[in-house]
N, C-alpha and C. Protein backbone atom coordinates (compact mmCIF):
# COMPACT_ATOMS: atom_id res chain seq x y z
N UNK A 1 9.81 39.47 -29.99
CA UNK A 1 9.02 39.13 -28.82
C UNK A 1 7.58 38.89 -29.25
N UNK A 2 6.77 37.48 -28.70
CA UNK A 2 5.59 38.12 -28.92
C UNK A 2 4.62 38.84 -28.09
N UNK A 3 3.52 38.72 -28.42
CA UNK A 3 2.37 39.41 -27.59
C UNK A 3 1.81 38.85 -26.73
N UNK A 4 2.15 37.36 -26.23
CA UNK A 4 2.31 36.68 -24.95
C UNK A 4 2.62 37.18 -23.52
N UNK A 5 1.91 37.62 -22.65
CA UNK A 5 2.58 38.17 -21.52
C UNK A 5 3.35 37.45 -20.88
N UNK A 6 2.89 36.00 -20.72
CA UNK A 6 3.25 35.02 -19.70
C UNK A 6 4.56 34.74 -19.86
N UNK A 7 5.46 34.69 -19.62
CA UNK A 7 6.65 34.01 -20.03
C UNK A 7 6.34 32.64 -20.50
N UNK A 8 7.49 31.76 -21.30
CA UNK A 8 6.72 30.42 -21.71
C UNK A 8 7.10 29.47 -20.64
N UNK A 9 8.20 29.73 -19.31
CA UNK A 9 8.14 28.84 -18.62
C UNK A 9 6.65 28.74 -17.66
N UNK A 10 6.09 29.66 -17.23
CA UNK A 10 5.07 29.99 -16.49
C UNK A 10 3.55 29.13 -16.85
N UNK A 11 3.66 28.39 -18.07
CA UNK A 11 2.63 27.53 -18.47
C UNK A 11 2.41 26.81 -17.99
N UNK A 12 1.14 25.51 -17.53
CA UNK A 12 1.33 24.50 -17.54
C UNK A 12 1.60 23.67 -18.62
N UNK A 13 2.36 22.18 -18.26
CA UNK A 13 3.30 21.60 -18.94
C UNK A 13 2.06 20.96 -20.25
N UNK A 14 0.87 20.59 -19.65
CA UNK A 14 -0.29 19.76 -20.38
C UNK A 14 -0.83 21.26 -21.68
N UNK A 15 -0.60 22.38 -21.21
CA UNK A 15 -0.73 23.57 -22.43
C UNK A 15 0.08 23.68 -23.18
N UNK A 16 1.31 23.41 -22.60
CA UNK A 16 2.28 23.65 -24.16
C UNK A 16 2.45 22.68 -25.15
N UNK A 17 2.48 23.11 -26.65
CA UNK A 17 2.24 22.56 -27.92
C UNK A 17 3.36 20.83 -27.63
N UNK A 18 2.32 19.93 -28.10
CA UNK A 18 3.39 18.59 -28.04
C UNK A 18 3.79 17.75 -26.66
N UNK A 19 3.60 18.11 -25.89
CA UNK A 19 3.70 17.78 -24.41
C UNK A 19 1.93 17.39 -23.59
N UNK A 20 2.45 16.18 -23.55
CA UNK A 20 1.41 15.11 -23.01
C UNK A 20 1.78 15.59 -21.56
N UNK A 21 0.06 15.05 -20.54
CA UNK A 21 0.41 14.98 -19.65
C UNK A 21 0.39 13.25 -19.16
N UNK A 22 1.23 12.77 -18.48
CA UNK A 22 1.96 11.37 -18.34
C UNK A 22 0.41 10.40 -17.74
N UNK A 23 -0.15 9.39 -18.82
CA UNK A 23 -1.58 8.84 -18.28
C UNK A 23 -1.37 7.60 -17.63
N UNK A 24 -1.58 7.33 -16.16
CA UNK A 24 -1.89 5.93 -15.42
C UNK A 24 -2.81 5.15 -15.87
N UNK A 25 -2.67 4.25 -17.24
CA UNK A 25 -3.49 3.22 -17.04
C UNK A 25 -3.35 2.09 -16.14
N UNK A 26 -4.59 0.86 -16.61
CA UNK A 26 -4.69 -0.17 -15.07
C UNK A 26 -3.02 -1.35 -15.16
N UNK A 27 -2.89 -0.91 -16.69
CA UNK A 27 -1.65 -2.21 -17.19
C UNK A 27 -0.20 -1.46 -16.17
N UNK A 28 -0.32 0.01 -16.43
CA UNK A 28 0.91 0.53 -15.62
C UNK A 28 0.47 0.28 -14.21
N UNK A 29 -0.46 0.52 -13.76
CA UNK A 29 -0.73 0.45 -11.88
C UNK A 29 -0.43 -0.70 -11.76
N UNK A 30 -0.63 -2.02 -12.49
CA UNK A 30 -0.37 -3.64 -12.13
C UNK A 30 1.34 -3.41 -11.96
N UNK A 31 1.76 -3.50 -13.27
CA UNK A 31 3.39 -3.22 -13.37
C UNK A 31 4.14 -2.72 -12.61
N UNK A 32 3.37 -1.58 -12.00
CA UNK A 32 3.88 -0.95 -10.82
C UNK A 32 3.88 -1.60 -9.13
N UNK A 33 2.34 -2.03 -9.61
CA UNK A 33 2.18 -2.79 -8.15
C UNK A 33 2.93 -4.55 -8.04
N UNK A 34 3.50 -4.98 -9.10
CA UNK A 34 4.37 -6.08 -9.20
C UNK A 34 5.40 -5.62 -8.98
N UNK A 35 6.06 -4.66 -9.52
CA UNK A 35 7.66 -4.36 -9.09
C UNK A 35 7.67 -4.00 -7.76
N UNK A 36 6.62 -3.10 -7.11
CA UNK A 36 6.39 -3.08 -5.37
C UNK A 36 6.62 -4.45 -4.61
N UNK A 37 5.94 -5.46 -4.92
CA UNK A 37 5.22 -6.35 -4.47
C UNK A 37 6.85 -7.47 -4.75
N UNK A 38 7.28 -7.58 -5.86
CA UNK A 38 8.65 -8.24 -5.70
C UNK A 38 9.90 -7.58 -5.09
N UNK A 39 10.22 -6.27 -5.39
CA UNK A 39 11.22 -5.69 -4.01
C UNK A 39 10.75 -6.17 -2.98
N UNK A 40 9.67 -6.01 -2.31
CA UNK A 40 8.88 -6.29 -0.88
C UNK A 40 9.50 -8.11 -0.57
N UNK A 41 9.89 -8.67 -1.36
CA UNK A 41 9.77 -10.50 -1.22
C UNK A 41 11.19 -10.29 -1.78
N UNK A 42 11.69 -9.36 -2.21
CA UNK A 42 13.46 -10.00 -2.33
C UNK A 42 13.89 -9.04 -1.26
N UNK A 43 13.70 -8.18 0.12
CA UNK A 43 13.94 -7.28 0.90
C UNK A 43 13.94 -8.51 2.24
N UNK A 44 12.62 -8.92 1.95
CA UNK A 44 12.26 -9.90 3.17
C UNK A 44 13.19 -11.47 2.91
N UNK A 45 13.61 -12.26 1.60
CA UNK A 45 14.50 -13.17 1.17
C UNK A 45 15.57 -12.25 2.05
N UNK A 46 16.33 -11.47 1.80
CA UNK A 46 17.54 -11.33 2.41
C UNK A 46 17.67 -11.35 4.10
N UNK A 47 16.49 -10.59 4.39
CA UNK A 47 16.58 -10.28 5.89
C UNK A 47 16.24 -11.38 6.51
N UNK A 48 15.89 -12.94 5.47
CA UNK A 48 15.24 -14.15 6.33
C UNK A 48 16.81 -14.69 6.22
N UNK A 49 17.82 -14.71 5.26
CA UNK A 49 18.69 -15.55 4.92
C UNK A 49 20.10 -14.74 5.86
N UNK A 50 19.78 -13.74 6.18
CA UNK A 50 21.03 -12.92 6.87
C UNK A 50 21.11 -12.85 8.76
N UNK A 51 19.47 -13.36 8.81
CA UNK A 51 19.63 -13.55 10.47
C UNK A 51 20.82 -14.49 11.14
N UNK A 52 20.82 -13.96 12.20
CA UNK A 52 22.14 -14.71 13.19
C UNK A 52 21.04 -16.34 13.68
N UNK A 53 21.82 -17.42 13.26
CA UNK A 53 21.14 -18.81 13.37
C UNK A 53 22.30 -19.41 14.71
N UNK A 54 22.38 -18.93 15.77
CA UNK A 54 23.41 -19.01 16.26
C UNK A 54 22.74 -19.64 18.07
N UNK A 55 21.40 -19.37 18.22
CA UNK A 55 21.02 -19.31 19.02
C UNK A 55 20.95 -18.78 20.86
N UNK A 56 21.67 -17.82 20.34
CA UNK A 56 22.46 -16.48 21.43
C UNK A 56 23.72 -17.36 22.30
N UNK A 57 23.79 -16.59 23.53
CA UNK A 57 25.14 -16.81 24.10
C UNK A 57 25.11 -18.52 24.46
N UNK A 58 26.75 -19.01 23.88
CA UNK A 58 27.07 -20.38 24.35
C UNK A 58 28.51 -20.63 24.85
């Protein structure tokens, strides 16, 4: 055992040896905000191509 009181789960993750904490640069926020931004335009493609073109009761 050592002379550690803490248990080692009880750390934060950015203190323990080798373990990064995960960094947002501006290249990931773009990347991120493009993959948003194209779900958003293939969500709205379907829901334009799946409407009823039927022009209600005939």
């Amino acid at each position: 055992m050592s002379d550690d009181s803490t248990p080692p789960d009880s750390k934060p993750a950015s203190k323990k040896k080798g373990i990064q904490a995960p960094r947002i640069t501006k290249k990931t926020a773009v990347v991120g905000a493009a993959i948003g931004i194209g779900s958003a335009a293939i969500v709205a493609a379907l829901l334009y191509t799946n409407r009823d073109t039927s022009g209600g009761k005939s």
